[in-house]
Every structure is written in C-alpha cells, then in structure tokens.
N, C-alpha and C. Protein backbone atom coordinates (compact mmCIF):
# COMPACT_ATOMS: atom_id res chain seq x y z
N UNK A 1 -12.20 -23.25 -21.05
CA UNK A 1 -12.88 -22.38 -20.13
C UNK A 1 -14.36 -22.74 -20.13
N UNK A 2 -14.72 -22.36 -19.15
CA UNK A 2 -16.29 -22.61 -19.06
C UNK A 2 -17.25 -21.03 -19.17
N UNK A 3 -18.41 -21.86 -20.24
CA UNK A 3 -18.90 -20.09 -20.54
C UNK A 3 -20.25 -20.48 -19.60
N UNK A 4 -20.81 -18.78 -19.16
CA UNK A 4 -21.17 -18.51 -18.17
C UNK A 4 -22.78 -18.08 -18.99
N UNK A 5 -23.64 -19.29 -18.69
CA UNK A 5 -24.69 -19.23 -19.61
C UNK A 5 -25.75 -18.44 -18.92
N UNK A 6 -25.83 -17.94 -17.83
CA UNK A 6 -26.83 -17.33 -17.14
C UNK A 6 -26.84 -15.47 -17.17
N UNK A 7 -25.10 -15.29 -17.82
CA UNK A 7 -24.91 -13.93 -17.99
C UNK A 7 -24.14 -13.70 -19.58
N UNK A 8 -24.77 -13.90 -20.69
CA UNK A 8 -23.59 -13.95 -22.13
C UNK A 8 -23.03 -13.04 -21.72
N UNK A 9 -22.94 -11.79 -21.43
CA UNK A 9 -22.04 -11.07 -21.66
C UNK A 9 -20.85 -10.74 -20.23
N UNK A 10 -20.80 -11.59 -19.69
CA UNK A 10 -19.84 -12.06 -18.41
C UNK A 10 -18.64 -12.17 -19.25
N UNK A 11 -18.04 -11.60 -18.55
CA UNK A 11 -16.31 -11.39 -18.74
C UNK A 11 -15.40 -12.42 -19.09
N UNK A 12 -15.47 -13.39 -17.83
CA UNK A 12 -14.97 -14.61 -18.42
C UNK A 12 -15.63 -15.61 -20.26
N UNK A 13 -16.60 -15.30 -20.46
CA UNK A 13 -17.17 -15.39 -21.93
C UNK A 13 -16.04 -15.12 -22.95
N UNK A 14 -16.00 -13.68 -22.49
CA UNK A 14 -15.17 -12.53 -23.41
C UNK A 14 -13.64 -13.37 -23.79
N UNK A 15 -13.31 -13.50 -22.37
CA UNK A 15 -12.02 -14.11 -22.86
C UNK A 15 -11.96 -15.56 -23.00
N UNK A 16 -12.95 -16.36 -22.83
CA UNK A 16 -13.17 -17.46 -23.62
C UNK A 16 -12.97 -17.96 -24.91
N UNK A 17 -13.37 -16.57 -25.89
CA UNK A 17 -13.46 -16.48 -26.94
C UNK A 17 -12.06 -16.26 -27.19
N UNK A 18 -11.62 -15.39 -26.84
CA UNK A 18 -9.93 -15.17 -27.07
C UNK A 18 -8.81 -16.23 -26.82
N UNK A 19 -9.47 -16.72 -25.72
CA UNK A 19 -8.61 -18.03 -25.31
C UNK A 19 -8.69 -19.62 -25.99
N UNK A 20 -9.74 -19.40 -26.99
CA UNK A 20 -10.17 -20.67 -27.08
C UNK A 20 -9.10 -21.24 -28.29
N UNK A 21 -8.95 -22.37 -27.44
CA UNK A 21 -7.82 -23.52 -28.50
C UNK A 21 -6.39 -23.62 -27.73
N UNK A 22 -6.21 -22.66 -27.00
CA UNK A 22 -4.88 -22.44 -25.83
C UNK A 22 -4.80 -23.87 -24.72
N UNK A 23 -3.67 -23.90 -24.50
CA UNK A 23 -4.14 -24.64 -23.24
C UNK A 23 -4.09 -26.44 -23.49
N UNK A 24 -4.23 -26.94 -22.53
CA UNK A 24 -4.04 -28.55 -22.32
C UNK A 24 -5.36 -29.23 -22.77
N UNK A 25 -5.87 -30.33 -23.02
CA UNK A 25 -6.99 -31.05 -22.94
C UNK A 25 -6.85 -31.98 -21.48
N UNK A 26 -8.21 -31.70 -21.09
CA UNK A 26 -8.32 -32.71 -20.03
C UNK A 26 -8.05 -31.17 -18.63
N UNK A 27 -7.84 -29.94 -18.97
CA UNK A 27 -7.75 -28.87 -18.30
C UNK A 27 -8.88 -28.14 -17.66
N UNK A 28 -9.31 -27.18 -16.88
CA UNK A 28 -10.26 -26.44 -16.65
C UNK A 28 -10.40 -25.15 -16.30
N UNK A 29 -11.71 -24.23 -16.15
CA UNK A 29 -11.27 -22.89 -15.99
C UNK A 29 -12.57 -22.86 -14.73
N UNK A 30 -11.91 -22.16 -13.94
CA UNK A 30 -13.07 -22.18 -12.95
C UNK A 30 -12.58 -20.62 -12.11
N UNK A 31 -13.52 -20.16 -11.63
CA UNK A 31 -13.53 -19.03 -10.44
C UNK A 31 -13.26 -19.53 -9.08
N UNK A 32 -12.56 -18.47 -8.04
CA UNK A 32 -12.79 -18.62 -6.77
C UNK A 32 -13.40 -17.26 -6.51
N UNK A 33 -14.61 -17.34 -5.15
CA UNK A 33 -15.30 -16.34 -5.34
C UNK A 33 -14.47 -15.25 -4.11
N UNK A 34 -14.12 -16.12 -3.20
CA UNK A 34 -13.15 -15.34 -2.56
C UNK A 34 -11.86 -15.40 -2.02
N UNK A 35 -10.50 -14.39 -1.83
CA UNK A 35 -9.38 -14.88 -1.81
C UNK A 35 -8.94 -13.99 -0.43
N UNK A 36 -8.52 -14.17 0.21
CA UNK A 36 -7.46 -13.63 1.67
C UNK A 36 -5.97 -13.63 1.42
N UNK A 37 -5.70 -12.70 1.55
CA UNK A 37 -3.90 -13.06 1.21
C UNK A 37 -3.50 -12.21 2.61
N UNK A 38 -2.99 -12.70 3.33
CA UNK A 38 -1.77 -12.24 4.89
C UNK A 38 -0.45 -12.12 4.51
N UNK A 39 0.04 -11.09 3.98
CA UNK A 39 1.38 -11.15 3.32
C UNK A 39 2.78 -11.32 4.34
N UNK A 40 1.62 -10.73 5.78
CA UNK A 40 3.09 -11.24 6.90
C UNK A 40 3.30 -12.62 7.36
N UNK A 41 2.22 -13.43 7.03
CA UNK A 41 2.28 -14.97 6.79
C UNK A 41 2.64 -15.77 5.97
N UNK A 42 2.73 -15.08 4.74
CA UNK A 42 2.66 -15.34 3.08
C UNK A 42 1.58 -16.55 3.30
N UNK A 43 0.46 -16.62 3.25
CA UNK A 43 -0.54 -17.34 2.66
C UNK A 43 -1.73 -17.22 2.38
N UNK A 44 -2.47 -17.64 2.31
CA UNK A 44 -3.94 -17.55 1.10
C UNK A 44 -4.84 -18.44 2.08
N UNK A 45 -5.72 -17.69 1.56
CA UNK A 45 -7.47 -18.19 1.29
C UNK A 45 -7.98 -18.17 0.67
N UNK A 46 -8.46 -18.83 0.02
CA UNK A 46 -9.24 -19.23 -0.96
C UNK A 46 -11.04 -19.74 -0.37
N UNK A 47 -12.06 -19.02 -0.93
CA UNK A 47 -13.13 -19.46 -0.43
C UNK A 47 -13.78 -19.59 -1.66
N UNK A 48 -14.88 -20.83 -1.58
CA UNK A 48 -15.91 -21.41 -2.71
C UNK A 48 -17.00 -21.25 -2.44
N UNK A 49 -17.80 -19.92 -2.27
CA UNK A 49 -19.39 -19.67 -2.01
C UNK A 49 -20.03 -20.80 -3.16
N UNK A 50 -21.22 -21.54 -2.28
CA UNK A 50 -22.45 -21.82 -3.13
C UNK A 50 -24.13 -21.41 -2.22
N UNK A 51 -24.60 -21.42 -2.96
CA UNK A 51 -26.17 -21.11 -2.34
C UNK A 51 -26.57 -22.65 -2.19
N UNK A 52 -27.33 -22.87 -1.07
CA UNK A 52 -28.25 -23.31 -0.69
C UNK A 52 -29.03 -24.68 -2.11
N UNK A 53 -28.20 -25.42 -2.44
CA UNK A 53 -29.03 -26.03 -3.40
C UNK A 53 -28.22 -26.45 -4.95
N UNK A 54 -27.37 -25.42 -4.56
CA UNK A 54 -26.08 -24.91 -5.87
C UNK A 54 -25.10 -25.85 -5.79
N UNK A 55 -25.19 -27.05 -6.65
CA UNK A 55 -24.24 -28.13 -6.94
C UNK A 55 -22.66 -27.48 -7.03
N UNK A 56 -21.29 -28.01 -6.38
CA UNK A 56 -19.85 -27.67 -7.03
C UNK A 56 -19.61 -29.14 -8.22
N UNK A 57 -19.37 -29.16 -9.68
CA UNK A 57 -19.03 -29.65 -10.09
C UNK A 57 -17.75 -30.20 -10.07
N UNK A 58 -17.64 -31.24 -10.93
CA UNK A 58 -16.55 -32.24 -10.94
C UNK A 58 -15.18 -31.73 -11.30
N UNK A 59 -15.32 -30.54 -11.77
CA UNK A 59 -14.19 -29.71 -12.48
C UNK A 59 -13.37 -29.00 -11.55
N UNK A 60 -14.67 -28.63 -11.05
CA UNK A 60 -14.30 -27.20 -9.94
C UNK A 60 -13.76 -27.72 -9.24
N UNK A 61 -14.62 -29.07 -8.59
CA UNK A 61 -13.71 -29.44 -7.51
C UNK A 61 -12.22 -30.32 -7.44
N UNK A 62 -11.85 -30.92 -8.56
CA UNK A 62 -10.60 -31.19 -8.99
C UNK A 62 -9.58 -29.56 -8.92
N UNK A 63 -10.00 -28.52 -9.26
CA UNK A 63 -9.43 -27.82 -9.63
C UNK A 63 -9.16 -26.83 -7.93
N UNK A 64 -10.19 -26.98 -7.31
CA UNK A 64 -9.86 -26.35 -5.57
C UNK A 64 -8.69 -27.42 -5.17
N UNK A 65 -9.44 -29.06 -5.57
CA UNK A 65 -8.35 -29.62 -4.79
C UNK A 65 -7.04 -29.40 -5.10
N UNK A 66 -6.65 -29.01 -5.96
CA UNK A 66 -5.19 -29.16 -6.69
C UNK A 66 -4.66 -28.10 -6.34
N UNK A 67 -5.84 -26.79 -6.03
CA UNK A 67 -5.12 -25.68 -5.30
C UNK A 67 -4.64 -25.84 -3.80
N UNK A 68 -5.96 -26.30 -2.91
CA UNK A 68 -5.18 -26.39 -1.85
C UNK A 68 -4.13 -27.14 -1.13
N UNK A 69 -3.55 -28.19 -2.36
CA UNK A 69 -2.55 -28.87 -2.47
C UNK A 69 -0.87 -28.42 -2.17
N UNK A 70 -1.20 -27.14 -2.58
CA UNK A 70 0.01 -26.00 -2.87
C UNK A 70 0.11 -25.88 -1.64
N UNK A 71 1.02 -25.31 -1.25
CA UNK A 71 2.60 -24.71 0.15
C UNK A 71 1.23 -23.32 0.65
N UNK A 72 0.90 -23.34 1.75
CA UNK A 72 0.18 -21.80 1.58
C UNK A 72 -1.10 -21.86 1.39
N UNK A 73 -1.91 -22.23 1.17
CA UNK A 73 -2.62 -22.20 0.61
C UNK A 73 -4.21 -23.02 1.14
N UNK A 74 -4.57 -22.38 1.50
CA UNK A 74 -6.01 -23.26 2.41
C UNK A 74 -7.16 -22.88 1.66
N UNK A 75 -7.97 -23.90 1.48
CA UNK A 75 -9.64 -23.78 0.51
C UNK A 75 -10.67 -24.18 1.10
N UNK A 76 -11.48 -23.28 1.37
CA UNK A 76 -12.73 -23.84 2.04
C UNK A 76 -13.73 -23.81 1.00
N UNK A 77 -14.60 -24.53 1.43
CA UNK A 77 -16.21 -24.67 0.72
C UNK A 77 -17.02 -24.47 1.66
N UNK A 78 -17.75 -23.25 1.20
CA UNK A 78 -19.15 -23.12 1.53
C UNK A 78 -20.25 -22.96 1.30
N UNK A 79 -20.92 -23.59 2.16
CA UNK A 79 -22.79 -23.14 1.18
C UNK A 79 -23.69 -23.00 2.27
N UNK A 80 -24.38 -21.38 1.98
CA UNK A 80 -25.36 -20.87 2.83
C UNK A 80 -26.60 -21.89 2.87
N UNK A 81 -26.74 -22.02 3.89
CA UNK A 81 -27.78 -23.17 4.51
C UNK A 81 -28.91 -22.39 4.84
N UNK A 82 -28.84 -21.36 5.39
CA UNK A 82 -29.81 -20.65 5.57
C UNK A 82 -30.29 -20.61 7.12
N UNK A 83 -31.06 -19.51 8.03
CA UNK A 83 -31.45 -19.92 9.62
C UNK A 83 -30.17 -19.98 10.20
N UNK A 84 -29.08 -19.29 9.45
CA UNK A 84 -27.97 -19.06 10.23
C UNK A 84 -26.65 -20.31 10.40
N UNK A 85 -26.96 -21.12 9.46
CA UNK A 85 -26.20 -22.35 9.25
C UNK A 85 -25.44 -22.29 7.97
N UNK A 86 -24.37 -22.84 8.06
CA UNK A 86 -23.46 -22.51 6.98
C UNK A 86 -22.32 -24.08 6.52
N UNK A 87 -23.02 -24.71 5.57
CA UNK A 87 -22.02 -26.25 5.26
C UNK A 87 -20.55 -25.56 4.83
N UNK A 88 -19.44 -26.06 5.95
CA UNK A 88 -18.32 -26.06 6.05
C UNK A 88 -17.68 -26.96 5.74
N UNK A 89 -16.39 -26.99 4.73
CA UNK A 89 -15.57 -27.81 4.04
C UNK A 89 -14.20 -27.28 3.69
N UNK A 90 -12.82 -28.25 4.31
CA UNK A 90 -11.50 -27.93 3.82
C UNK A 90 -11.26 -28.67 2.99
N UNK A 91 -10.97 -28.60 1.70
CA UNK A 91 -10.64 -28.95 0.37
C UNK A 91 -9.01 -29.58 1.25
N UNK A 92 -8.92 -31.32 1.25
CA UNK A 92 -7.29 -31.44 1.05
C UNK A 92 -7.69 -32.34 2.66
N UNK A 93 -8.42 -32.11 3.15
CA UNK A 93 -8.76 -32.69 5.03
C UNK A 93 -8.87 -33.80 4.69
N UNK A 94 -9.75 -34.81 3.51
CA UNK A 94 -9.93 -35.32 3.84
C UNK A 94 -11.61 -35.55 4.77
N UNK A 95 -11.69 -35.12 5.34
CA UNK A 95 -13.06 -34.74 5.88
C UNK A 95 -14.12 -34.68 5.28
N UNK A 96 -15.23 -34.96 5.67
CA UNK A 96 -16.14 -34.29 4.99
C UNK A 96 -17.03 -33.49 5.49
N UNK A 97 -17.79 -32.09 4.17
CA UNK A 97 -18.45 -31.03 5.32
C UNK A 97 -19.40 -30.86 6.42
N UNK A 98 -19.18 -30.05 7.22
CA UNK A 98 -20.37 -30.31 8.29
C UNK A 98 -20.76 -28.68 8.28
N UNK A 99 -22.14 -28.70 9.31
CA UNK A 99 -22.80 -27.79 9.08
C UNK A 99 -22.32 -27.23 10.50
N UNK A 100 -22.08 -25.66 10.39
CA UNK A 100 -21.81 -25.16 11.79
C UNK A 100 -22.81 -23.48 11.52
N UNK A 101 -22.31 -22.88 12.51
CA UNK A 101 -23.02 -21.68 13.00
C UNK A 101 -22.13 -20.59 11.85
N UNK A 102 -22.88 -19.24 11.58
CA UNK A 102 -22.14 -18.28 11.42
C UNK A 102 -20.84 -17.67 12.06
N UNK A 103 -21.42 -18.13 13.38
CA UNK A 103 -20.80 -17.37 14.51
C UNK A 103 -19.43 -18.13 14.28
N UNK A 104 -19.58 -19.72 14.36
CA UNK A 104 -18.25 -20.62 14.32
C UNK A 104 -17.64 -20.06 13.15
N UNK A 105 -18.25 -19.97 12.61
CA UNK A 105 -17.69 -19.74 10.46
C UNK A 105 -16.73 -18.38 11.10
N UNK A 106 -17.48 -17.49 11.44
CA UNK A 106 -16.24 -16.10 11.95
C UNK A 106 -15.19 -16.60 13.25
N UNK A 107 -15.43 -17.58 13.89
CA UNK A 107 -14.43 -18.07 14.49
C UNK A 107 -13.19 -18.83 14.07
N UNK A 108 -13.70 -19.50 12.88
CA UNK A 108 -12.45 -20.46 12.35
C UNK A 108 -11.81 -19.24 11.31
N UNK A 109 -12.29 -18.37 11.00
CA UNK A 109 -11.44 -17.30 10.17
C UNK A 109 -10.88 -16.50 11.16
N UNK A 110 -10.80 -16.55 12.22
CA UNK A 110 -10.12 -15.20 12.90
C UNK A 110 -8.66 -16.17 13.19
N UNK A 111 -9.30 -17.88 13.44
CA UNK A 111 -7.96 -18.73 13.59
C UNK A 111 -7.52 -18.77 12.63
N UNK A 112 -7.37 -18.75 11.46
CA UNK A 112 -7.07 -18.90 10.16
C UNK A 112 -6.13 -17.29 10.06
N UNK A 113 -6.26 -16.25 10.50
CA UNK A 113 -5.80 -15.05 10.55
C UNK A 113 -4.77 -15.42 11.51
N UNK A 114 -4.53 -15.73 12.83
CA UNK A 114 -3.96 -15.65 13.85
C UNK A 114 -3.38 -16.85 14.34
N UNK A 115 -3.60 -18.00 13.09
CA UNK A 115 -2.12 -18.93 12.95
C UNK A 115 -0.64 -18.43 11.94
C-alpha cells in the first residue's frame, strides 16, 4: 500500500499498517477518486481527478489500466486545467489525452449514462 505522507493520519495509513506483509510483490494500492455505478446497465465509472500540475504515477496508472481492462468498466483521467479546460483521458483507448471544455466533459458523461 502506499502511505499518504501529506495526511499521517489518513485512513488508508491506518490500514497500511494492518495490512502490511499481505499480498503479492510487484502489487499496488491506489485510490479512485470517483466511481458511477448504473445498475440497469451493470457498469462503472471510474474517474482519476488530478489538479493542474499533479503527476499520475507509474503504479496508479498500471493499476487504472488493468481496471479498465475488465467487462464494464470505463476509466477516465482527469486534470483540472483551469479557465474552464479540463485534460481528458480513456484509460484502455489507446489515445492520448486532450484538452476539452467543461461543458464537453458534462457531455461525454451524459453519453456515458445513456449508452
């Protein structure tokens, strides 16, 4: 697991400590900051907020990709750009991110709802 040096007493810490020695080598522990579940679709969202400047590491991002790998399951990356711009990324496309509008950002989620 990865401890969370900007808050010691963050939760995931807590069970760090409990957890530690469990588990695979060569494994990782990472957050998603936000999740969508459509249960009349059965599938997921998964979203990866970063700020403006805020690196995704090598871990994390092995670990989105492997999620949105799964049946169901779609991962975006984002990072507030700021002036109303927002770097957009599907984990699994292939692609790489581009910068679009807020406005688009609430457009590709309403398609994301209404596929």
């Amino acid at each position: 697991m990865t401890q969370r040096r900007n808050n010691r007493d963050a939760i995931s810490n807590y069970f760090d400590k409990i957890e530690k020695g469990i588990g695979k080598r060569g494994s990782s522990f990472t957050d998603v900051d936000g999740m969508s579940h459509d249960r009349d679709g059965h599938k997921f969202l998964f979203r990866e907020f970063k700020e403006n400047g805020e690196l995704l590491d090598a871990h994390q991002r092995e670990a989105l990709s492997a999620l949105a790998r799964l049946p169901n399951c779609t991962v975006w990356f984002l990072r507030k750009r700021g002036g109303g711009f927002i770097e957009f990324g599907v984990f699994g496309s292939g692609k790489l991110a581009e910068i679009i509008t807020e406005e688009e950002y609430r457009s590709r989620l309403r398609v994301w709802w209404q596929q």
